[in-house]
Protein backbone atom coordinates (compact mmCIF):
# COMPACT_ATOMS: atom_id res chain seq x y z
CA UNK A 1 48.10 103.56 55.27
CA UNK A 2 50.28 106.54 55.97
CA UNK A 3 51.72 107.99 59.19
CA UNK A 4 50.70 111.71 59.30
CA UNK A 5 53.96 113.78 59.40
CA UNK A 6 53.02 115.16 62.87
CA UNK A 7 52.35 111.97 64.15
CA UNK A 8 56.04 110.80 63.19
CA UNK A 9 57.63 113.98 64.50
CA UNK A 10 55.58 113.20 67.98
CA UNK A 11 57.15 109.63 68.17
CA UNK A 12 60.51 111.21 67.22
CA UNK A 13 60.21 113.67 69.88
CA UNK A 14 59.04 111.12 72.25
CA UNK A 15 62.77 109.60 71.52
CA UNK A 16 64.75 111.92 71.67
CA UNK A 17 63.50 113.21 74.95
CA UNK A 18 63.96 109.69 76.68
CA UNK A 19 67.42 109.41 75.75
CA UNK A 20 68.11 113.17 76.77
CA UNK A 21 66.31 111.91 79.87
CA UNK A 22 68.33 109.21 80.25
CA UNK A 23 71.67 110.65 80.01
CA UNK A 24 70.59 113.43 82.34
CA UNK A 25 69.88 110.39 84.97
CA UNK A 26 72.48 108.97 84.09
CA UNK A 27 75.28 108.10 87.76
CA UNK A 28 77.64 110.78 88.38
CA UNK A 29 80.27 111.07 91.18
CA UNK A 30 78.76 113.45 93.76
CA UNK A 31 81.05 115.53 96.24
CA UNK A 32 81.68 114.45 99.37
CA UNK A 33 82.79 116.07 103.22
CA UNK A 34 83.92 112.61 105.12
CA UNK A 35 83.19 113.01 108.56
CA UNK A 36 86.20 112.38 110.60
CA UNK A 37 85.58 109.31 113.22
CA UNK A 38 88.58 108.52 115.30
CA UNK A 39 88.50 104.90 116.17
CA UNK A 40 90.04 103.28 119.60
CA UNK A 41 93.10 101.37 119.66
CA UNK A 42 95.21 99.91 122.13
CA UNK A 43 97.84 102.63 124.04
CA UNK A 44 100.27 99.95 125.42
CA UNK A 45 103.44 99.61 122.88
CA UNK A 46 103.23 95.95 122.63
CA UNK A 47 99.62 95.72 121.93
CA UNK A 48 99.45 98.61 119.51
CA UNK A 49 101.93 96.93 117.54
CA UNK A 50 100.42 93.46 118.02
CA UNK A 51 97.21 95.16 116.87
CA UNK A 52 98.70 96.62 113.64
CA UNK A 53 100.35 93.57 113.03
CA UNK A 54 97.20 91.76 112.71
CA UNK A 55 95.37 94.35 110.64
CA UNK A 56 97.87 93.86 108.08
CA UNK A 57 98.32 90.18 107.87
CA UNK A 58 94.18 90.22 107.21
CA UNK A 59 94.70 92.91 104.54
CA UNK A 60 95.36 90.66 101.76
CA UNK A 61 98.73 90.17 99.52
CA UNK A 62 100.76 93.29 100.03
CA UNK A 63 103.37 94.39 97.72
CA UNK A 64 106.87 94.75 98.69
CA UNK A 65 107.56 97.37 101.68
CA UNK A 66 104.04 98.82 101.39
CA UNK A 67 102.83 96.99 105.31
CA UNK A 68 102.17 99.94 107.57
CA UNK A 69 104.27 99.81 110.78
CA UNK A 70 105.77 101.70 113.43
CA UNK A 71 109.35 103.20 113.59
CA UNK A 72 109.91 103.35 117.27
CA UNK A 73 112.36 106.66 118.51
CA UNK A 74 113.89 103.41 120.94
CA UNK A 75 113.36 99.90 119.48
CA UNK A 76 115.22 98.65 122.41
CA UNK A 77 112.84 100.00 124.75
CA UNK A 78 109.48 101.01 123.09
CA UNK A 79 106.98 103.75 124.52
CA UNK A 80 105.24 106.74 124.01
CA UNK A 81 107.08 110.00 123.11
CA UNK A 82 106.88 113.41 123.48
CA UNK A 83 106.13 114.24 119.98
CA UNK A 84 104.72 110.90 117.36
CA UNK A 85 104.57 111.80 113.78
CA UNK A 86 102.53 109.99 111.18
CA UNK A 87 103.38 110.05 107.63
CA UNK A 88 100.36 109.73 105.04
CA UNK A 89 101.01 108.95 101.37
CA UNK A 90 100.00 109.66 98.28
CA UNK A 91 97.31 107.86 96.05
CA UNK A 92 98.58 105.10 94.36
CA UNK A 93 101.73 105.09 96.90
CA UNK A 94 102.96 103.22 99.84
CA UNK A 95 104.96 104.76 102.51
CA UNK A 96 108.16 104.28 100.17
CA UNK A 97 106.58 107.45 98.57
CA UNK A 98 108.48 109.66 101.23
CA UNK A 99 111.96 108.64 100.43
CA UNK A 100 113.15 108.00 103.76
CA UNK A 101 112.24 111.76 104.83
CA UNK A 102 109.68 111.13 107.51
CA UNK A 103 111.72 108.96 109.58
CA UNK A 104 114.54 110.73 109.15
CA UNK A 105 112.38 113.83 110.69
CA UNK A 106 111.44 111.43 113.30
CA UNK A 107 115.06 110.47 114.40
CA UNK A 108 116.17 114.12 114.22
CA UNK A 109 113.27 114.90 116.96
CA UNK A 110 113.58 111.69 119.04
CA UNK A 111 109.42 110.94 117.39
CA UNK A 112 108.21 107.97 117.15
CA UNK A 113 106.89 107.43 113.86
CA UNK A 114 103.97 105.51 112.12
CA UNK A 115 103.80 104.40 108.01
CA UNK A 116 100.15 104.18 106.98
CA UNK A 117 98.89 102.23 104.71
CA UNK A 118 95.62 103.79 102.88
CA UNK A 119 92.39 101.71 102.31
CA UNK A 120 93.13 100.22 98.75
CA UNK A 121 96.92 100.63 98.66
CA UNK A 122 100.07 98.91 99.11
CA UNK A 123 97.82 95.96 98.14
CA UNK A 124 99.12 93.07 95.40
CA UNK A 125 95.83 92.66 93.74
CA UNK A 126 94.71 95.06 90.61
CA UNK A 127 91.30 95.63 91.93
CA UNK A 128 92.29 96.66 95.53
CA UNK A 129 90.45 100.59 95.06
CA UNK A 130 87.56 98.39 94.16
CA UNK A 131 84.47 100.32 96.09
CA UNK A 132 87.10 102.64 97.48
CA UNK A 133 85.45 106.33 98.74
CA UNK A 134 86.02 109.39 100.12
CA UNK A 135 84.59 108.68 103.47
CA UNK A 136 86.88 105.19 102.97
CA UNK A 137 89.90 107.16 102.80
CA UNK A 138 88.98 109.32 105.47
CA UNK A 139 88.23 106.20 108.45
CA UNK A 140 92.03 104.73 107.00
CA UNK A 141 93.42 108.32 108.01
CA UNK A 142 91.78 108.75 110.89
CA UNK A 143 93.06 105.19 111.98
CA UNK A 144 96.23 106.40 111.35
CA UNK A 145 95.91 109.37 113.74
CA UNK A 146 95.06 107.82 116.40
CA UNK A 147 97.61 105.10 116.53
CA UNK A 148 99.85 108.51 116.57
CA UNK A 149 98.15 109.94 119.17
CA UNK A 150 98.65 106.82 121.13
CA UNK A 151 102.66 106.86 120.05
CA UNK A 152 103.26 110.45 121.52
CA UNK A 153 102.02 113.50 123.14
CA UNK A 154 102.07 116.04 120.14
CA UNK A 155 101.00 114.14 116.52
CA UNK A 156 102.67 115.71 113.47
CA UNK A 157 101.01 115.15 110.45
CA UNK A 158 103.14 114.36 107.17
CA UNK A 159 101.37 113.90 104.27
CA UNK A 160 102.24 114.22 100.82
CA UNK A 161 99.35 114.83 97.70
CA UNK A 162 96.47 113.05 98.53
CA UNK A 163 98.25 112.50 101.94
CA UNK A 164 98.65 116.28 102.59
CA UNK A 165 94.51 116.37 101.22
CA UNK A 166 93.62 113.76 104.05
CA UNK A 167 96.03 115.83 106.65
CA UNK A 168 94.05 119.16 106.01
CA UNK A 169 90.70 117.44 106.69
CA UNK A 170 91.61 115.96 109.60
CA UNK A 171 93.36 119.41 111.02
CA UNK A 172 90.16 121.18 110.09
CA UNK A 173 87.50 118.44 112.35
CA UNK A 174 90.00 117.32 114.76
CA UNK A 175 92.19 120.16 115.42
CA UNK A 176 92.83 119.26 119.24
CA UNK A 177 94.47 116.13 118.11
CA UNK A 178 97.10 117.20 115.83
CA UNK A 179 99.94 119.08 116.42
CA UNK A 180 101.16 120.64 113.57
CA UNK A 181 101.01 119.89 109.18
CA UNK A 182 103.57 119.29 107.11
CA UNK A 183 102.44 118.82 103.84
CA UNK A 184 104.21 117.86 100.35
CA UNK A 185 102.50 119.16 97.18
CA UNK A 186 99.16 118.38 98.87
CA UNK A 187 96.31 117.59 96.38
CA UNK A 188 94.14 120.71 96.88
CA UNK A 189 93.05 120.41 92.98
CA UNK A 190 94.46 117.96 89.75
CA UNK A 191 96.44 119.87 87.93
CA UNK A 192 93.65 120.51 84.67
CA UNK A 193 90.42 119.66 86.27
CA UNK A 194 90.79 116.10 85.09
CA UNK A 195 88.26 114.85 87.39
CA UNK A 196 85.01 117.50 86.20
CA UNK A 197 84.43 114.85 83.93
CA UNK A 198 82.99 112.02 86.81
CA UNK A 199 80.65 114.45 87.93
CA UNK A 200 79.36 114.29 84.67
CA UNK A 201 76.21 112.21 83.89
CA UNK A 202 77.76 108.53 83.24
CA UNK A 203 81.37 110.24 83.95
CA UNK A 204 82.78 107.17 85.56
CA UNK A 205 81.59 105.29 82.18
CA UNK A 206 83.51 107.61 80.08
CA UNK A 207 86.82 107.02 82.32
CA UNK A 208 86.59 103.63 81.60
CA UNK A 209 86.03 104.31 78.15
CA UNK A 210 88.55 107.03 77.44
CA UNK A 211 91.70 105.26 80.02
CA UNK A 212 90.65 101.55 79.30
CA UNK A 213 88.67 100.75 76.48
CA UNK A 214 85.35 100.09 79.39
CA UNK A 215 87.52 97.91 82.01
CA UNK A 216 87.32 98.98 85.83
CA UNK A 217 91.06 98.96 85.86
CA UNK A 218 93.18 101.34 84.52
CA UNK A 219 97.14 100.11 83.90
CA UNK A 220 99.68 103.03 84.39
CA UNK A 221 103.65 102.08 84.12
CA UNK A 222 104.95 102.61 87.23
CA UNK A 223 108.65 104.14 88.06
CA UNK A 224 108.89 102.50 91.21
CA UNK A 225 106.96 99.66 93.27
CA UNK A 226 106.47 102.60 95.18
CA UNK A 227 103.83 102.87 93.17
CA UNK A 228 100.70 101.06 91.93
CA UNK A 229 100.79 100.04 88.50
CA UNK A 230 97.14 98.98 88.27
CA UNK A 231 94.11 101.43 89.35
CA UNK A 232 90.60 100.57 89.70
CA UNK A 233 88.83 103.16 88.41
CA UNK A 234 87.11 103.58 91.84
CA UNK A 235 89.54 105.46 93.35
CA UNK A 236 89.39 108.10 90.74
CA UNK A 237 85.87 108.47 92.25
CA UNK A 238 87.26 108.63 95.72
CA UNK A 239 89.97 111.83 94.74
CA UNK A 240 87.20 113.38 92.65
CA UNK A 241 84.34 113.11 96.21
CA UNK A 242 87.10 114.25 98.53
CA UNK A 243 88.57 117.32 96.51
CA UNK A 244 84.97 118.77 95.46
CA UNK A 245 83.76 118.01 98.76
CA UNK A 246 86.35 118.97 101.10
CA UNK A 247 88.68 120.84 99.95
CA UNK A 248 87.45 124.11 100.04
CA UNK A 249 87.66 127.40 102.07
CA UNK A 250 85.56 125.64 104.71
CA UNK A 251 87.86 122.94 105.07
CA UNK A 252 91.01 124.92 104.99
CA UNK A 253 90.00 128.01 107.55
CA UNK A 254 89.51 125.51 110.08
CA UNK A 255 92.85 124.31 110.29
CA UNK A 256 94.77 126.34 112.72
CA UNK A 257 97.57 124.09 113.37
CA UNK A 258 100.82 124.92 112.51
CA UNK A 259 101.79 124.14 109.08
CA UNK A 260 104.69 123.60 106.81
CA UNK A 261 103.67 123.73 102.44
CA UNK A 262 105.92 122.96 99.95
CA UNK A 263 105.29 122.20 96.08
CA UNK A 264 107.66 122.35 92.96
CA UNK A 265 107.35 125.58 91.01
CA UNK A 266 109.86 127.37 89.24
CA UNK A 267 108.20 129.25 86.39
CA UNK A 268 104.72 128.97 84.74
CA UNK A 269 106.75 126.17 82.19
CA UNK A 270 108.07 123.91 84.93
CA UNK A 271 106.08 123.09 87.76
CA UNK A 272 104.30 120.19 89.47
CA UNK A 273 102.04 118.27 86.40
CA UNK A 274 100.05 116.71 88.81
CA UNK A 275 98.43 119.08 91.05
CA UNK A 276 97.32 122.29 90.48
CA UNK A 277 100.04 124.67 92.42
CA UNK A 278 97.61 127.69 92.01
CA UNK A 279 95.39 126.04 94.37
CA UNK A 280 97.87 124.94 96.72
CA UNK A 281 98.87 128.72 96.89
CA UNK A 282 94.74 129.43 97.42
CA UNK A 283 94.90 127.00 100.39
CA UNK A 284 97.55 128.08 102.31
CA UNK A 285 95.95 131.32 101.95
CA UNK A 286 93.19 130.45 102.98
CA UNK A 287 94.16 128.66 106.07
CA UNK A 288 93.09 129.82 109.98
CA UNK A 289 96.30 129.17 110.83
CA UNK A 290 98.31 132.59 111.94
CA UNK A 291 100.67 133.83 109.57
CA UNK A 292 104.18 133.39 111.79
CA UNK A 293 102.69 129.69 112.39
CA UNK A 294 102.83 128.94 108.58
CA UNK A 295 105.61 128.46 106.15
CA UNK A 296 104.98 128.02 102.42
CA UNK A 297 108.37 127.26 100.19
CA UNK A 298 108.26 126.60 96.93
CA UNK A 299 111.04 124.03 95.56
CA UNK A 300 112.21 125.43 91.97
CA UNK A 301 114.47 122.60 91.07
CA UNK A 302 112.68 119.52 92.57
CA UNK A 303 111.44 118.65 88.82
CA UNK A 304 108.57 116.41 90.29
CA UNK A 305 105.30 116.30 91.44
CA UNK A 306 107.02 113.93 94.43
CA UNK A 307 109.32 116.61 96.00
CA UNK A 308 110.54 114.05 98.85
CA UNK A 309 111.38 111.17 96.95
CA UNK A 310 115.16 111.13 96.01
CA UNK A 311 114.65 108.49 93.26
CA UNK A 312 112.41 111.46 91.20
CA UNK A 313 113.46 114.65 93.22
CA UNK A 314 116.37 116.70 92.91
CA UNK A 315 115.37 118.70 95.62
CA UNK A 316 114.63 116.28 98.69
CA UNK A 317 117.42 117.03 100.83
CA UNK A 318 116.24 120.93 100.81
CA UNK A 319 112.53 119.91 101.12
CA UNK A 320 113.77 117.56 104.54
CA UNK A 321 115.92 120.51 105.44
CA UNK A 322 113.42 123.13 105.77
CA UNK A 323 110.28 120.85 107.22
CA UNK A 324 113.26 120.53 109.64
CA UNK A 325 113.82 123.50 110.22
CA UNK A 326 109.83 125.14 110.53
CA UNK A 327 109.33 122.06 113.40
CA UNK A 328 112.32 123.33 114.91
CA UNK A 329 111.46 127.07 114.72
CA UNK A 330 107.82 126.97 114.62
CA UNK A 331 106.51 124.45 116.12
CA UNK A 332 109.44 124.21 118.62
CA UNK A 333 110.31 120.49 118.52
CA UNK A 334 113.39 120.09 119.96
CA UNK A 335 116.47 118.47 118.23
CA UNK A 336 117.06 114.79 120.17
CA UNK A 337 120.44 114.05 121.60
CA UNK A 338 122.31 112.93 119.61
């Protein structure tokens, strides 16, 4: 007995539209707008640190210099300041990431300062941005803030990539609580649109395939154990949620604090090859903060996506300079004794 040629095309019709249907099903990374929960933590010097301290030691195995801690203005005699600044790093980073600039900001301005440590980072184990999110990244920031806010009257904010991204979202739902930006080569956008792919049907399959042959973690040499070596492919989702979801003109007209944005660009052949510096431009635009409250610099010779970091840098003593120099003038820190 023969199958009647429409018969066969019907079953073959039948097939292919359940596998179109099931690609078009398939997961993809969704954006996401974290909502920005400040926790409470202890305001007494000894406790705060007591209570960091403990975090930590329950994070898990921590690589070398990556434990977040506070830099007190007087170690001798710790208490709250008239200005606290809080440095946020980048993904994959630790606070190492800064190259020494943030406290060195804090010293000049008698601030006490505090070195996060991100959910997922500065951690030992490979899979540490195993199940790590947007709205993840957004409670460790928010942490972060108000263990500044406890350490001083004004908070500044210094973040650098997905620091600076974390900075502008908490500036734009939390404005009262910050005191002014300072932001390295924030991540507004990657540099390329790497991340359209997730939001892809089975996009977070096809990273796996394309970076790591279907494993969860992806292996990157490192340059520094500044820097994570080993990425779970999780916290690609977590960059991709929180730049579709929250950085946008939204986001970025709510910030009116006062804010400092620098990025390396020196011609349309040499600048940052990480983020996208047409979007950083687009931000700062964009911004509700008032033009004489904002500064944006580009840095034609830093050579690196990491403008602060010496070891990578050529231009970190010009980026600490002028972030010195716009708290000084703009925000109107004052200089501490020397």
């Amino acid at each position: 007995m023969t199958r009647s040629p429409s018969r066969f095309l019907l079953f073959a019709a039948i097939g292919v539209a359940v596998i179109v249907g099931g690609w078009v099903a398939g997961p993809r990374v969704e954006a996401v707008r974290p909502v920005v929960h400040l926790p409470t933590v202890p305001q007494d010097a000894q406790a705060l640190t007591a209570f960091i301290d403990e975090e930590e030691a329950h994070a898990g195995p921590l690589r070398d210099d990556t434990r977040a801690r506070i830099v007190w203005a007087t170690p001798d005699s710790p208490h709250r300041t008239e200005c606290s600044m809080v440095y946020l790093h980048g993904f994959s980073a630790s606070q190492g990431e800064g190259g020494g600039l943030p406290a060195a900001l804090a010293r000049q301005f008698g601030c006490n300062l505090y070195l996060a440590r991100l959910p997922g980072h500065g951690l030992a184990a490979p899979d540490a941005m195993a199940g790590l999110n947007a709205q993840t990244l957004a409670d460790g920031a928010a942490r972060a803030l108000a263990i500044g806010n406890a350490l001083g009257e004004r908070t500044i904010l210094i973040g650098t990539s997905t620091g600076g991204s974390l900075a502008l979202l908490l500036a734009s739902q939390v404005p009262e609580r910050i005191g002014a930006l300072v932001l390295w080569s924030p991540l507004v956008r990657e540099r390329g649109n790497k991340l359209d792919l997730l939001f892809q049907p089975w996009g977070l399959w096809a990273l796996r395939l394309l970076q790591n042959r279907g494993g969860a973690i992806v292996h990157k040499p490192s340059s520094s154990p500044v820097w994570a070596s080993d990425l779970h492919v999780d916290g690609y989702r977590a960059l991709a949620e929180l730049t579709r979801g929250a950085m946008n003109a939204r986001t970025f007209g709510a910030v009116t604090a006062p804010t400092f944005v620098g990025y390396y660009y020196r011609d349309e052949a040499h600048q940052d090859q990480t983020v996208s510096v047409a979007a950083i431009k687009g931000m700062a635009g964009a911004l509700g903060t008032p033009a004489d409250r904002k500064r944006v610099v580009d840095f034609p010779d830093a050579g690196t996506h990491v403008i602060p970091f010496p070891g990578l840098s050529q231009a970190s003593a010009g980026v600490e300079a002028a972030s010195a120099d716009f708290l000084r003038t703009v925000v109107g820190l004052t200089p501490a004794a020397p």
